[in-house]
PDB file of N, CA and C in Angstrom:
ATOM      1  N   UNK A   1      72.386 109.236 113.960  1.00  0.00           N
ATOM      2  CA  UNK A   1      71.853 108.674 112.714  1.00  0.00           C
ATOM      3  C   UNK A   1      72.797 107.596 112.212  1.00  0.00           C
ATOM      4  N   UNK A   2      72.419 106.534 111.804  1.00  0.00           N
ATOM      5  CA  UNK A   2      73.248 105.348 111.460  1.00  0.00           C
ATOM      6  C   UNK A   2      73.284 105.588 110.188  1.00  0.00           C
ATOM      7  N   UNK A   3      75.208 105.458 110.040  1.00  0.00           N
ATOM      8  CA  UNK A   3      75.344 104.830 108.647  1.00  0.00           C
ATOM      9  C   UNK A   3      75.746 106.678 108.259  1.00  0.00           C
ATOM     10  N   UNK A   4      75.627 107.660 108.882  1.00  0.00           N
ATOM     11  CA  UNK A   4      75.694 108.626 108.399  1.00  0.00           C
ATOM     12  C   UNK A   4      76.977 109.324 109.465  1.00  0.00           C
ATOM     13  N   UNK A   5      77.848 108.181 109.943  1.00  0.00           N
ATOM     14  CA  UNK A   5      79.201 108.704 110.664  1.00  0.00           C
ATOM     15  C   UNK A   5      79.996 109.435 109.943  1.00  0.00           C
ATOM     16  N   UNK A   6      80.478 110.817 110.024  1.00  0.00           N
ATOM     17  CA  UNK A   6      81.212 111.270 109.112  1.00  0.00           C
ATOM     18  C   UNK A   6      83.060 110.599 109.424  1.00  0.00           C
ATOM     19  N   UNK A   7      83.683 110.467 108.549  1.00  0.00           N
ATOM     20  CA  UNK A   7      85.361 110.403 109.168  1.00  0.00           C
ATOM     21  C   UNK A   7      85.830 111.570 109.421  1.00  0.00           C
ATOM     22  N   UNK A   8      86.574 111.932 110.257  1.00  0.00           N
ATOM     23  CA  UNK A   8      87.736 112.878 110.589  1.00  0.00           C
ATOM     24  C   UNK A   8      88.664 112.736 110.267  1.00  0.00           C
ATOM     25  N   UNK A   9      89.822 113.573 109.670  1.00  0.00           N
ATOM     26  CA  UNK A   9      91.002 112.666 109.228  1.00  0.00           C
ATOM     27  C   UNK A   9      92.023 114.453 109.077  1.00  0.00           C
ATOM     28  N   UNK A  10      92.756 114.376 110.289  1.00  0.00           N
ATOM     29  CA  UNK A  10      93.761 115.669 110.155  1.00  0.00           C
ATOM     30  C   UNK A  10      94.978 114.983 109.954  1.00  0.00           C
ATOM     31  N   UNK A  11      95.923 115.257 109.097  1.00  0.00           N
ATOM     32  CA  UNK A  11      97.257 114.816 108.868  1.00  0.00           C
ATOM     33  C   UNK A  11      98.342 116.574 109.106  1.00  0.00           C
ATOM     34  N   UNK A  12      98.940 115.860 110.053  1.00  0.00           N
ATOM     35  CA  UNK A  12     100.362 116.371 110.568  1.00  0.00           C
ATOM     36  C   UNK A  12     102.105 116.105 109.872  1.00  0.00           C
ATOM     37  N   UNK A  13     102.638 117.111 109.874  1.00  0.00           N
ATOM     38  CA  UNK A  13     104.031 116.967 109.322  1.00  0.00           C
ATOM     39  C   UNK A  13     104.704 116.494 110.909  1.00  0.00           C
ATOM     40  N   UNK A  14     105.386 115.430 110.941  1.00  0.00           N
ATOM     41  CA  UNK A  14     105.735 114.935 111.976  1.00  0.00           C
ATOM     42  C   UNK A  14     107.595 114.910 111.841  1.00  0.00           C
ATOM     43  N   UNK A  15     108.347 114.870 112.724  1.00  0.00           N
ATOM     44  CA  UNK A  15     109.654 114.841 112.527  1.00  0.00           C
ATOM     45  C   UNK A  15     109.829 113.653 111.462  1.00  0.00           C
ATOM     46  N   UNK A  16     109.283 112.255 112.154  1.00  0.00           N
ATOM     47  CA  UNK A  16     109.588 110.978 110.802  1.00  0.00           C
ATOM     48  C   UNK A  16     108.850 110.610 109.373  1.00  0.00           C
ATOM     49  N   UNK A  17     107.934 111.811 109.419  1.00  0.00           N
ATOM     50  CA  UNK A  17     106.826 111.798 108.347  1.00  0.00           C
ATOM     51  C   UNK A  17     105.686 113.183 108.251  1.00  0.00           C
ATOM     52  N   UNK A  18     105.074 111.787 108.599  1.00  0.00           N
ATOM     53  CA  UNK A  18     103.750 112.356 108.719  1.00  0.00           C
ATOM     54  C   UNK A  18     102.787 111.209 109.582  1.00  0.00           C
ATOM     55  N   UNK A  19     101.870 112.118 110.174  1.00  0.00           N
ATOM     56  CA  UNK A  19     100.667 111.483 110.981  1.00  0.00           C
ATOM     57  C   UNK A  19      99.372 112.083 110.730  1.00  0.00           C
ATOM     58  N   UNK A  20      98.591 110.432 110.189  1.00  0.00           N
ATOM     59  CA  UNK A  20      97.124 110.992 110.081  1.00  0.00           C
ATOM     60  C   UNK A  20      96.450 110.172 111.237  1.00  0.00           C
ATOM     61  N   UNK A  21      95.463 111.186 111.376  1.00  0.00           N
ATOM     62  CA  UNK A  21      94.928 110.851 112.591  1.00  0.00           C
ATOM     63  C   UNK A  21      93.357 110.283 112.245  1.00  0.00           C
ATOM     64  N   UNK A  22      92.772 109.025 112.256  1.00  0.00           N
ATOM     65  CA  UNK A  22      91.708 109.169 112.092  1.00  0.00           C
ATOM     66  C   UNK A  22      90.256 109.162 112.812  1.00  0.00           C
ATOM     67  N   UNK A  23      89.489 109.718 113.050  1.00  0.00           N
ATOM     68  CA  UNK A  23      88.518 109.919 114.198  1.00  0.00           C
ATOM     69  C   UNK A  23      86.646 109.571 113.370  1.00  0.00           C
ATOM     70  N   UNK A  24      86.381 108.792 114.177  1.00  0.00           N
ATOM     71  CA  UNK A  24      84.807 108.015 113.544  1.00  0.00           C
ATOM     72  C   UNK A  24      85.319 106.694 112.773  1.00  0.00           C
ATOM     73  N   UNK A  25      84.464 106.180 112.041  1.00  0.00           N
ATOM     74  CA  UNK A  25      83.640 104.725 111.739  1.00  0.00           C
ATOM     75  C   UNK A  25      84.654 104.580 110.261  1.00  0.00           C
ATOM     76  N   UNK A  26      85.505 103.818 109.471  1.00  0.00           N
ATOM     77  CA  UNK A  26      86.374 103.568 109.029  1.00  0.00           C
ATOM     78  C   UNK A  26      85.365 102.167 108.144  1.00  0.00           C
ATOM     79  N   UNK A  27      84.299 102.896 107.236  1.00  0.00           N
ATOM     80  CA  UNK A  27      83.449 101.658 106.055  1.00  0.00           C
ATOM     81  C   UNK A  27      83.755 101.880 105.174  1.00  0.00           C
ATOM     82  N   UNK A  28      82.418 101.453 104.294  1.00  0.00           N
ATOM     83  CA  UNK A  28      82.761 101.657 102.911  1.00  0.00           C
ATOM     84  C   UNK A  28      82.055 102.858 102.569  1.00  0.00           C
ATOM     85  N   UNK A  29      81.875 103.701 102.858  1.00  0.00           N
ATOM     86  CA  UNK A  29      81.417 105.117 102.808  1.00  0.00           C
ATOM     87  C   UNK A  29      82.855 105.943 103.258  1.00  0.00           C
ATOM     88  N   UNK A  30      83.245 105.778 103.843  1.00  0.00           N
ATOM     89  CA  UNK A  30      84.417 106.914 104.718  1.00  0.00           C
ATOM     90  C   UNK A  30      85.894 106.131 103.936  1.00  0.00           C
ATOM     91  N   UNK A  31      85.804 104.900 103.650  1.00  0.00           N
ATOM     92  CA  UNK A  31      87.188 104.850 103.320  1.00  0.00           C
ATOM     93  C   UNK A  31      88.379 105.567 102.531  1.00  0.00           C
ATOM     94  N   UNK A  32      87.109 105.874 101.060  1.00  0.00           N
ATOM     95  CA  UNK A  32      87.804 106.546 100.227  1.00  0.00           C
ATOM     96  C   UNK A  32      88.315 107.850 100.471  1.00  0.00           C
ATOM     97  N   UNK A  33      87.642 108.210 102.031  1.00  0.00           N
ATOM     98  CA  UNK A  33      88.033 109.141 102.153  1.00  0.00           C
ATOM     99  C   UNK A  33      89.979 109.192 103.026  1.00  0.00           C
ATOM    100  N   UNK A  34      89.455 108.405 103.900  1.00  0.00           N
ATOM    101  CA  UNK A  34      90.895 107.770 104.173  1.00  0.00           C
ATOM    102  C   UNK A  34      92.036 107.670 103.410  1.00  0.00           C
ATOM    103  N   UNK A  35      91.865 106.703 102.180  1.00  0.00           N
ATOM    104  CA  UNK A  35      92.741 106.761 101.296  1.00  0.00           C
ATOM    105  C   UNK A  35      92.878 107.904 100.350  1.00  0.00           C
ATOM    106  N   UNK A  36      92.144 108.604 100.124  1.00  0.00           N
ATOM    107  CA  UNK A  36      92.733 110.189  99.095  1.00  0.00           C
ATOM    108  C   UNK A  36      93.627 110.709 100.374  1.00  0.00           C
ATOM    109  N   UNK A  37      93.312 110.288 101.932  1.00  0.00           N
ATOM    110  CA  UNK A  37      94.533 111.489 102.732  1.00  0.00           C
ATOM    111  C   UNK A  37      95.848 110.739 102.685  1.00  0.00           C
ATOM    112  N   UNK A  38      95.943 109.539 102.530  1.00  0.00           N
ATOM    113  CA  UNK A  38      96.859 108.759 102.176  1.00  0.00           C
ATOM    114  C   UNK A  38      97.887 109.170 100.976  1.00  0.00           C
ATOM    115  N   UNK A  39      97.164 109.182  99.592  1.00  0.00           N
ATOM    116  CA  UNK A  39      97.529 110.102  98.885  1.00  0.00           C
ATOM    117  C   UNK A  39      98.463 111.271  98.714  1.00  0.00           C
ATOM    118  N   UNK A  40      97.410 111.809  99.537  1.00  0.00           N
ATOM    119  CA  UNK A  40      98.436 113.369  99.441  1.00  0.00           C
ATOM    120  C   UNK A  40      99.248 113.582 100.136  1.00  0.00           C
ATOM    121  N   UNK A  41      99.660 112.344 101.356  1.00  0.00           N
ATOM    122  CA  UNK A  41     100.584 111.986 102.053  1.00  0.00           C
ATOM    123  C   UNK A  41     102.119 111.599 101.365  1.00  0.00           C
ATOM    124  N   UNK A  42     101.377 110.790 100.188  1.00  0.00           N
ATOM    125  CA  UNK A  42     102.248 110.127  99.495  1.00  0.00           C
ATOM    126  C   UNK A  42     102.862 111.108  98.330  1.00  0.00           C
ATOM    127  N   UNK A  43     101.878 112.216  97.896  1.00  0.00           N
ATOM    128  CA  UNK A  43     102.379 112.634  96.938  1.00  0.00           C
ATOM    129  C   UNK A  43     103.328 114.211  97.213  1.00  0.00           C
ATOM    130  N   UNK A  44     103.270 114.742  98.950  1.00  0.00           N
ATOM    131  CA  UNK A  44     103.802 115.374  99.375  1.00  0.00           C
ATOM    132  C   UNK A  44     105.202 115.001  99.971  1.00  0.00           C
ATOM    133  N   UNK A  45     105.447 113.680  99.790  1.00  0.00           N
ATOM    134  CA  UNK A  45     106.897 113.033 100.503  1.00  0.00           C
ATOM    135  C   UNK A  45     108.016 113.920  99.832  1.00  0.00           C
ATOM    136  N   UNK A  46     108.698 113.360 100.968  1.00  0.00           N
ATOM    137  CA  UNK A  46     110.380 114.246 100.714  1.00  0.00           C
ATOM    138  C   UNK A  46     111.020 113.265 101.224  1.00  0.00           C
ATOM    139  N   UNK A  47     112.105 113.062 100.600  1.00  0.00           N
ATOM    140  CA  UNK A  47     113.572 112.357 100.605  1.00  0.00           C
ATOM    141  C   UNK A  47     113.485 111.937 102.544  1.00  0.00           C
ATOM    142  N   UNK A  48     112.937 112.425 102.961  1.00  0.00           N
ATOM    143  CA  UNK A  48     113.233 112.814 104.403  1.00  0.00           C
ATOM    144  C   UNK A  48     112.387 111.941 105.194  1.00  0.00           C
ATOM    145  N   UNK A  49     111.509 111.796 104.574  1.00  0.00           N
ATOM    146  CA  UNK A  49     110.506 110.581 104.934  1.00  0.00           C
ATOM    147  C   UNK A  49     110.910 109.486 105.339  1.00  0.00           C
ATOM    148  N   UNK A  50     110.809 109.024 106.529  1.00  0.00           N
ATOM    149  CA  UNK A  50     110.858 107.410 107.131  1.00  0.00           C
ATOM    150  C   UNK A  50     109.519 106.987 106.937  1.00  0.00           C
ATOM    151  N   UNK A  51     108.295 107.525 107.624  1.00  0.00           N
ATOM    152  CA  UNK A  51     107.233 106.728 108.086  1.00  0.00           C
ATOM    153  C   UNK A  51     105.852 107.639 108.198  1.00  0.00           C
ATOM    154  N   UNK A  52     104.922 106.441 107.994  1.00  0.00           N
ATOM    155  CA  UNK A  52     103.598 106.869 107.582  1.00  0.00           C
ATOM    156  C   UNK A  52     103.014 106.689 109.171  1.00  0.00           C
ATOM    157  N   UNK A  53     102.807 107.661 110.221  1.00  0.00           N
ATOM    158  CA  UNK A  53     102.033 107.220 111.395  1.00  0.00           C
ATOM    159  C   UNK A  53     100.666 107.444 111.412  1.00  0.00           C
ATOM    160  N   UNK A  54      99.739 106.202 111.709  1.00  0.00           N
ATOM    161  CA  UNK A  54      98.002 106.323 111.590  1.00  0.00           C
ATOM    162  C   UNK A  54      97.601 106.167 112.842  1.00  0.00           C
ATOM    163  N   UNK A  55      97.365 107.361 113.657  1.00  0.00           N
ATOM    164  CA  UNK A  55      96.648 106.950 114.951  1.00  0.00           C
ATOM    165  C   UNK A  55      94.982 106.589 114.795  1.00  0.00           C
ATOM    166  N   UNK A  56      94.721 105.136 115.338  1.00  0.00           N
ATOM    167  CA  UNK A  56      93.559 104.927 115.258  1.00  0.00           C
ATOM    168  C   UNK A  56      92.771 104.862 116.291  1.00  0.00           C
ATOM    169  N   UNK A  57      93.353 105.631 117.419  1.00  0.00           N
ATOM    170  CA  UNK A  57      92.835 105.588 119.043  1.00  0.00           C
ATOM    171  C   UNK A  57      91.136 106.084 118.594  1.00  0.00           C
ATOM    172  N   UNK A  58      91.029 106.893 117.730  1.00  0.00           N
ATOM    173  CA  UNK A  58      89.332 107.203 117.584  1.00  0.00           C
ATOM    174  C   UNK A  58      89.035 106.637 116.866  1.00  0.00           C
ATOM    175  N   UNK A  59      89.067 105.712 116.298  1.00  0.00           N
ATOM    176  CA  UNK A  59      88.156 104.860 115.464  1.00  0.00           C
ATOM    177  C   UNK A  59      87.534 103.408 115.862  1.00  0.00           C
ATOM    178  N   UNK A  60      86.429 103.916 115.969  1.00  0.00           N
ATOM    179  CA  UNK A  60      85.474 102.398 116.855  1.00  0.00           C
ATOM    180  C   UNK A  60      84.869 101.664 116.112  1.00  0.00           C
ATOM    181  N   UNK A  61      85.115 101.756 114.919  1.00  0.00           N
ATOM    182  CA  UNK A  61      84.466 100.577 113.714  1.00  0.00           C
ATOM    183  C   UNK A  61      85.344 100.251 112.692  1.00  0.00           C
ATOM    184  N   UNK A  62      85.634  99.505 112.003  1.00  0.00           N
ATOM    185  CA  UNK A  62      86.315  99.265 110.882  1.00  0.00           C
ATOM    186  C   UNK A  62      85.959  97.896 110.160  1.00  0.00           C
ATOM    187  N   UNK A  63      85.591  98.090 108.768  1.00  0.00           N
ATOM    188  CA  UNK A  63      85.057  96.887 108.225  1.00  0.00           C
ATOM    189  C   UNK A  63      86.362  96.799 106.780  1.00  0.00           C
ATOM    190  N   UNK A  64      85.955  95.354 106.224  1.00  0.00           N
ATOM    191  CA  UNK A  64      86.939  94.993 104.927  1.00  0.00           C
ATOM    192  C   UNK A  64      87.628  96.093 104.328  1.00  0.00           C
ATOM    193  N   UNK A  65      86.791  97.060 103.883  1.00  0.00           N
ATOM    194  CA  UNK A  65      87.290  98.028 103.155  1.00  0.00           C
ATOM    195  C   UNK A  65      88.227  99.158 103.818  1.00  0.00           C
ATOM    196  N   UNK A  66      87.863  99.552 104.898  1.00  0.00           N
ATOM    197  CA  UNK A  66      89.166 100.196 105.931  1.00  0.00           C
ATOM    198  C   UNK A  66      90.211  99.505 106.011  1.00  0.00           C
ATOM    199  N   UNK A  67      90.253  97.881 106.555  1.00  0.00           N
ATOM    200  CA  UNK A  67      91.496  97.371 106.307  1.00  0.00           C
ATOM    201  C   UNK A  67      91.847  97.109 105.048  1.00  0.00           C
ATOM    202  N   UNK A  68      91.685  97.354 103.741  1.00  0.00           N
ATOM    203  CA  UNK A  68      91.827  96.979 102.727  1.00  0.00           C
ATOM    204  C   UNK A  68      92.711  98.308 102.600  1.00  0.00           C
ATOM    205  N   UNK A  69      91.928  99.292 102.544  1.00  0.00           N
ATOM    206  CA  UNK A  69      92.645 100.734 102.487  1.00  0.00           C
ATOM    207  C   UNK A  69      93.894 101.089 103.209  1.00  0.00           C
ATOM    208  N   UNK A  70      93.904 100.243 103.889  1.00  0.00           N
ATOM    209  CA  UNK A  70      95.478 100.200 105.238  1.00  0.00           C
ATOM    210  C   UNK A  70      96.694  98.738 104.415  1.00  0.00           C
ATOM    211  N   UNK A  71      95.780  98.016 103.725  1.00  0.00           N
ATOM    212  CA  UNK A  71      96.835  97.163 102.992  1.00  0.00           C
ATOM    213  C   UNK A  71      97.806  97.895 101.926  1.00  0.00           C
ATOM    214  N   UNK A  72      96.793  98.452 101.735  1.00  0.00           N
ATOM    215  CA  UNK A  72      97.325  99.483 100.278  1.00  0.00           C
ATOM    216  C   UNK A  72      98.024 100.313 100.808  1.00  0.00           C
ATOM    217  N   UNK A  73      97.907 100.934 102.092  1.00  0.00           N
ATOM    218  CA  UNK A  73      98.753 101.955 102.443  1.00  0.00           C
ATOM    219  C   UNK A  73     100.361 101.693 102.255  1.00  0.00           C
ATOM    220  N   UNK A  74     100.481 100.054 103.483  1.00  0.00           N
ATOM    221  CA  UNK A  74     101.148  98.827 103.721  1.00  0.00           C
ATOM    222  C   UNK A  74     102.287  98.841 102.150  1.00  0.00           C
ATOM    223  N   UNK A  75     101.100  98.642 101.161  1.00  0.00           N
ATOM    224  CA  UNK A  75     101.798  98.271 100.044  1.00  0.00           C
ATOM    225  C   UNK A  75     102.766  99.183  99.485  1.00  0.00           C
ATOM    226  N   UNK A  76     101.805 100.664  99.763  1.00  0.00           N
ATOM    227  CA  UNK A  76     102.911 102.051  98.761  1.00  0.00           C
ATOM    228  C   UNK A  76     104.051 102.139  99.445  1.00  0.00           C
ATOM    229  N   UNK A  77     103.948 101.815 101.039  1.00  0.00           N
ATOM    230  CA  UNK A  77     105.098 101.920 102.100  1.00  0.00           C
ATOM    231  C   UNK A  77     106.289 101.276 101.399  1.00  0.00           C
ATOM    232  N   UNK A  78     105.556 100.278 101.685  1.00  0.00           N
ATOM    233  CA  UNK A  78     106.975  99.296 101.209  1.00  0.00           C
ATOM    234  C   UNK A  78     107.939  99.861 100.007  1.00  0.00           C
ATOM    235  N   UNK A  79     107.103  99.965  99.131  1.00  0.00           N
ATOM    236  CA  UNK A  79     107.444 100.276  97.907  1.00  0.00           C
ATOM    237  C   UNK A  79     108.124 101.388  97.755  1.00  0.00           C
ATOM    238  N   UNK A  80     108.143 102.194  98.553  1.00  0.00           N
ATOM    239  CA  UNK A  80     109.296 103.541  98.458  1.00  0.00           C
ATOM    240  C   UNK A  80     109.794 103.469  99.760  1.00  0.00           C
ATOM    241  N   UNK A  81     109.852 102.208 100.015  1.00  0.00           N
ATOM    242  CA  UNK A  81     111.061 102.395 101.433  1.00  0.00           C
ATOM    243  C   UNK A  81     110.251 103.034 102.443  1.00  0.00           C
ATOM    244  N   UNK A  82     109.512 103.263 102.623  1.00  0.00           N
ATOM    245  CA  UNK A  82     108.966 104.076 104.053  1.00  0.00           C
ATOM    246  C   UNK A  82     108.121 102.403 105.053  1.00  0.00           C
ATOM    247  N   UNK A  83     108.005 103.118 106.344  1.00  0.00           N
ATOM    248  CA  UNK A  83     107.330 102.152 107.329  1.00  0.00           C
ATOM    249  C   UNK A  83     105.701 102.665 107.309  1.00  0.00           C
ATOM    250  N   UNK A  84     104.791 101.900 107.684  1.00  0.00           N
ATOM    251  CA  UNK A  84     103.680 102.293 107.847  1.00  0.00           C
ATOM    252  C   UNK A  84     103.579 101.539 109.436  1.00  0.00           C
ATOM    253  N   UNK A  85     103.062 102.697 110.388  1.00  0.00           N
ATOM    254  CA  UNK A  85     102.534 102.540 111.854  1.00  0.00           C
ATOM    255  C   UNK A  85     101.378 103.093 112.363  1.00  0.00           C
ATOM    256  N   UNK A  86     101.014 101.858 112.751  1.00  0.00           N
ATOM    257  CA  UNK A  86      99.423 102.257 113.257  1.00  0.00           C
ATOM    258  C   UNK A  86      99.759 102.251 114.761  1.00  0.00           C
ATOM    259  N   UNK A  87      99.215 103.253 115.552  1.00  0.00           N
ATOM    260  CA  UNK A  87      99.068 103.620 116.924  1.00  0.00           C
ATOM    261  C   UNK A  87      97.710 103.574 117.360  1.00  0.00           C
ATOM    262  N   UNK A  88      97.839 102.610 118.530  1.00  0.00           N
ATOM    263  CA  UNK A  88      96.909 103.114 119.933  1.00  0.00           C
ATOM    264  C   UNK A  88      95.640 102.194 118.954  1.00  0.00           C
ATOM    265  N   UNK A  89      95.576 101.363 118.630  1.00  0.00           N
ATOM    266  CA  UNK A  89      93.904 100.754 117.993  1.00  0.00           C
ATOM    267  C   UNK A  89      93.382 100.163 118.957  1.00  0.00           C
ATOM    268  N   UNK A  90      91.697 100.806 118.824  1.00  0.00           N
ATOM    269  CA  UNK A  90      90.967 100.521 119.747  1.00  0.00           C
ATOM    270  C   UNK A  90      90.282  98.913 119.782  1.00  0.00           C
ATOM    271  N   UNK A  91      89.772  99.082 121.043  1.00  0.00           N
ATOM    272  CA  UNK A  91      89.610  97.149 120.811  1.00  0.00           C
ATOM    273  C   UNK A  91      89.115  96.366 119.549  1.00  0.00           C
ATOM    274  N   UNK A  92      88.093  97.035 119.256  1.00  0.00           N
ATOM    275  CA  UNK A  92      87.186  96.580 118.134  1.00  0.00           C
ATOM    276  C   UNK A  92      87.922  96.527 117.239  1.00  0.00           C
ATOM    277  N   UNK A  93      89.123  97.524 117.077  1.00  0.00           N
ATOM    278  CA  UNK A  93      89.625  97.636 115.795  1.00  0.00           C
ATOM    279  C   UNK A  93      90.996  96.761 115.786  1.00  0.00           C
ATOM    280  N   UNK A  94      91.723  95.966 117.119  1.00  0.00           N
ATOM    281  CA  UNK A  94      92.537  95.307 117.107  1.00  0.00           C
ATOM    282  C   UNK A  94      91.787  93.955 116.809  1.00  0.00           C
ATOM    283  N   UNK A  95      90.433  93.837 117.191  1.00  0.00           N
ATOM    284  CA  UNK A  95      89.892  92.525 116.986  1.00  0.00           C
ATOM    285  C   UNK A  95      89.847  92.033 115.741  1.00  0.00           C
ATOM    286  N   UNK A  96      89.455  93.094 114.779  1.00  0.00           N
ATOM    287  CA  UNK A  96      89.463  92.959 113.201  1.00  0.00           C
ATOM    288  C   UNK A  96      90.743  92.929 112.385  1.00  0.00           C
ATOM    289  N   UNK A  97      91.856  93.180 113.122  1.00  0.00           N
ATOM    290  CA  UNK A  97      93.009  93.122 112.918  1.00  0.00           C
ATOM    291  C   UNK A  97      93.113  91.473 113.046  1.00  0.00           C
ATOM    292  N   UNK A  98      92.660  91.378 114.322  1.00  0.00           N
ATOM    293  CA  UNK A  98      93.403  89.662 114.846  1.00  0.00           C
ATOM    294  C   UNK A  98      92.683  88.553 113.943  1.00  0.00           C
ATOM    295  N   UNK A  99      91.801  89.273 113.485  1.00  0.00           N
ATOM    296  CA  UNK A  99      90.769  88.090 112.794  1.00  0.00           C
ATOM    297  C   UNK A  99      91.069  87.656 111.565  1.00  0.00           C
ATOM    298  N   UNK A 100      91.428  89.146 110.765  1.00  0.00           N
ATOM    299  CA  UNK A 100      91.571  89.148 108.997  1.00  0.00           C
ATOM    300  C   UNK A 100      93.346  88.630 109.502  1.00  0.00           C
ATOM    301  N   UNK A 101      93.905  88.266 110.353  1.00  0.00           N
ATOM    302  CA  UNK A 101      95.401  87.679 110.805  1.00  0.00           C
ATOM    303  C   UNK A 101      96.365  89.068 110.217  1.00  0.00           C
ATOM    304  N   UNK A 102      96.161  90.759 110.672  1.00  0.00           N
ATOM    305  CA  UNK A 102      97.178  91.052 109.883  1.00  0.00           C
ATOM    306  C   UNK A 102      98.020  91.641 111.171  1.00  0.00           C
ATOM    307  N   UNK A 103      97.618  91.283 112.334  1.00  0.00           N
ATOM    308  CA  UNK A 103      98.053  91.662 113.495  1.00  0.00           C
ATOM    309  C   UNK A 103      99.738  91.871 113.458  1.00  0.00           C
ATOM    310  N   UNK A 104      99.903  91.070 112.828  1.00  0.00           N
ATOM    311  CA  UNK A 104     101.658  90.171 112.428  1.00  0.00           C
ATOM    312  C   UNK A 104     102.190  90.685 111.374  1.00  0.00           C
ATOM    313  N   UNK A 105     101.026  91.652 110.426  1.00  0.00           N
ATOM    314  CA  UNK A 105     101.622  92.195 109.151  1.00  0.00           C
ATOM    315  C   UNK A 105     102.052  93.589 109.348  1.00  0.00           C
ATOM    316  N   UNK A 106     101.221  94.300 109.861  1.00  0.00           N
ATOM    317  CA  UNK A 106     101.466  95.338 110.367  1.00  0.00           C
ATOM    318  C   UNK A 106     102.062  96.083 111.410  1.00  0.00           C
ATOM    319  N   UNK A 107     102.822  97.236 111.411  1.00  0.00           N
ATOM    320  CA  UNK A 107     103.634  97.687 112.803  1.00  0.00           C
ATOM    321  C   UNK A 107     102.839  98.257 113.549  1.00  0.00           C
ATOM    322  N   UNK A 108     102.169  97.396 115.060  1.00  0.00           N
ATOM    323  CA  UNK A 108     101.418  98.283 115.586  1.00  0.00           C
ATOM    324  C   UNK A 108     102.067  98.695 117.331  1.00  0.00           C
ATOM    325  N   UNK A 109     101.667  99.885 117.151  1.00  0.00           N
ATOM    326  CA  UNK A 109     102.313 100.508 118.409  1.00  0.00           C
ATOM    327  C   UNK A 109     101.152 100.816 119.354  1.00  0.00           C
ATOM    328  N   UNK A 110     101.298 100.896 120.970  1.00  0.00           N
ATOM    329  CA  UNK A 110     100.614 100.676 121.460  1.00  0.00           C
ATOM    330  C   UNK A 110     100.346 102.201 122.265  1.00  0.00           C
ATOM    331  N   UNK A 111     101.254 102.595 122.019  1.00  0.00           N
ATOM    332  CA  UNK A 111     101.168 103.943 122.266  1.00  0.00           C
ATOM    333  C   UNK A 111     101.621 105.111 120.878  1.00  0.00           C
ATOM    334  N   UNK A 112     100.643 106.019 120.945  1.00  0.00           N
ATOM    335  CA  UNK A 112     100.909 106.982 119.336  1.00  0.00           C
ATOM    336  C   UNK A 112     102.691 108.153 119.570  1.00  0.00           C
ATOM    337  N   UNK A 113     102.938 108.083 121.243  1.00  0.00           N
ATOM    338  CA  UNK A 113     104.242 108.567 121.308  1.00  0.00           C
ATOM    339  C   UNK A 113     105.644 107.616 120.552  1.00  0.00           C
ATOM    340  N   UNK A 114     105.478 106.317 121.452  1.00  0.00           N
ATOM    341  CA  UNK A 114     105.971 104.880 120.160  1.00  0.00           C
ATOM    342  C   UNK A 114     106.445 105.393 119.161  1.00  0.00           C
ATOM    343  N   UNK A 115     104.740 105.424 118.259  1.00  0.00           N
ATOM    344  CA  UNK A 115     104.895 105.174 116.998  1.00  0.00           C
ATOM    345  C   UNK A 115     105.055 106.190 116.421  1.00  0.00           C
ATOM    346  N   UNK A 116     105.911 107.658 116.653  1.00  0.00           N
ATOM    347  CA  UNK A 116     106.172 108.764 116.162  1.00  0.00           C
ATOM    348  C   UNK A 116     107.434 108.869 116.765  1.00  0.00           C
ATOM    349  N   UNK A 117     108.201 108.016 117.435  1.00  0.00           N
ATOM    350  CA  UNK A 117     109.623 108.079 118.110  1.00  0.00           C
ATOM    351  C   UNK A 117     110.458 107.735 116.762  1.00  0.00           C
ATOM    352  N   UNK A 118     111.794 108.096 117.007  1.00  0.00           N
ATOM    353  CA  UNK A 118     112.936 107.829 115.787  1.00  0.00           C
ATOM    354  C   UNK A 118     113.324 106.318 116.386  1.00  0.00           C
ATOM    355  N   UNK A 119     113.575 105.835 115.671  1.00  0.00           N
ATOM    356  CA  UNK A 119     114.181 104.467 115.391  1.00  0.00           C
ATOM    357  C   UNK A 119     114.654 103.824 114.234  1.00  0.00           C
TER     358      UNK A 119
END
């Protein structure tokens, strides 16, 4: 059924953070859902926190508002010192990366082992 993709979205306590994982279609229906896991990402931090890891190996769609929701992520990062890393994005979703130019803004890793390594 179109338009009725649900998101998946499990978040993990990871040695450098945390990792959310997101699985399905990344619109303007599912985003907000994205960003409340963002949230409680943010509002569960500890001193201990380096980095926000987003594997997007399952996500085969992403429109304005998904990357909009990943700017903002981008933004809280910064703002308390943490990194934000996106792992493993699938073609479609590196294409929309290369297009809106944030290819260069964002840390993207090409593998989700990468982007959960200490550095």
């Amino acid at each position: 059924m179109w338009g009725m993709m649900k998101v998946d979205i499990i978040t993990e306590k990871i040695a450098l953070g945390y990792l959310v994982k997101v699985t399905g279609d990344v619109d303007m229906n599912s985003s907000t859902d994205v960003r409340e896991a963002f949230v409680q990402v943010f509002k569960q931090r500890s001193p201990a926190m380096k980095a926000l890891v987003v594997d997007l190996s399952q996500v085969r769609y992403m429109d304005s508002s998904g990357i909009a929701t990943l700017v903002e992520a981008l933004q809280t990062c910064m703002k308390q010192g943490l990194q934000l890393r996106l792992a493993e994005l699938s073609p479609p979703v590196k294409d929309v990366f290369e297009l809106a130019r944030l290819a260069a803004v964002f840390e993207i890793y090409t593998s989700l082992n990468d982007a959960m390594a200490e550095r």
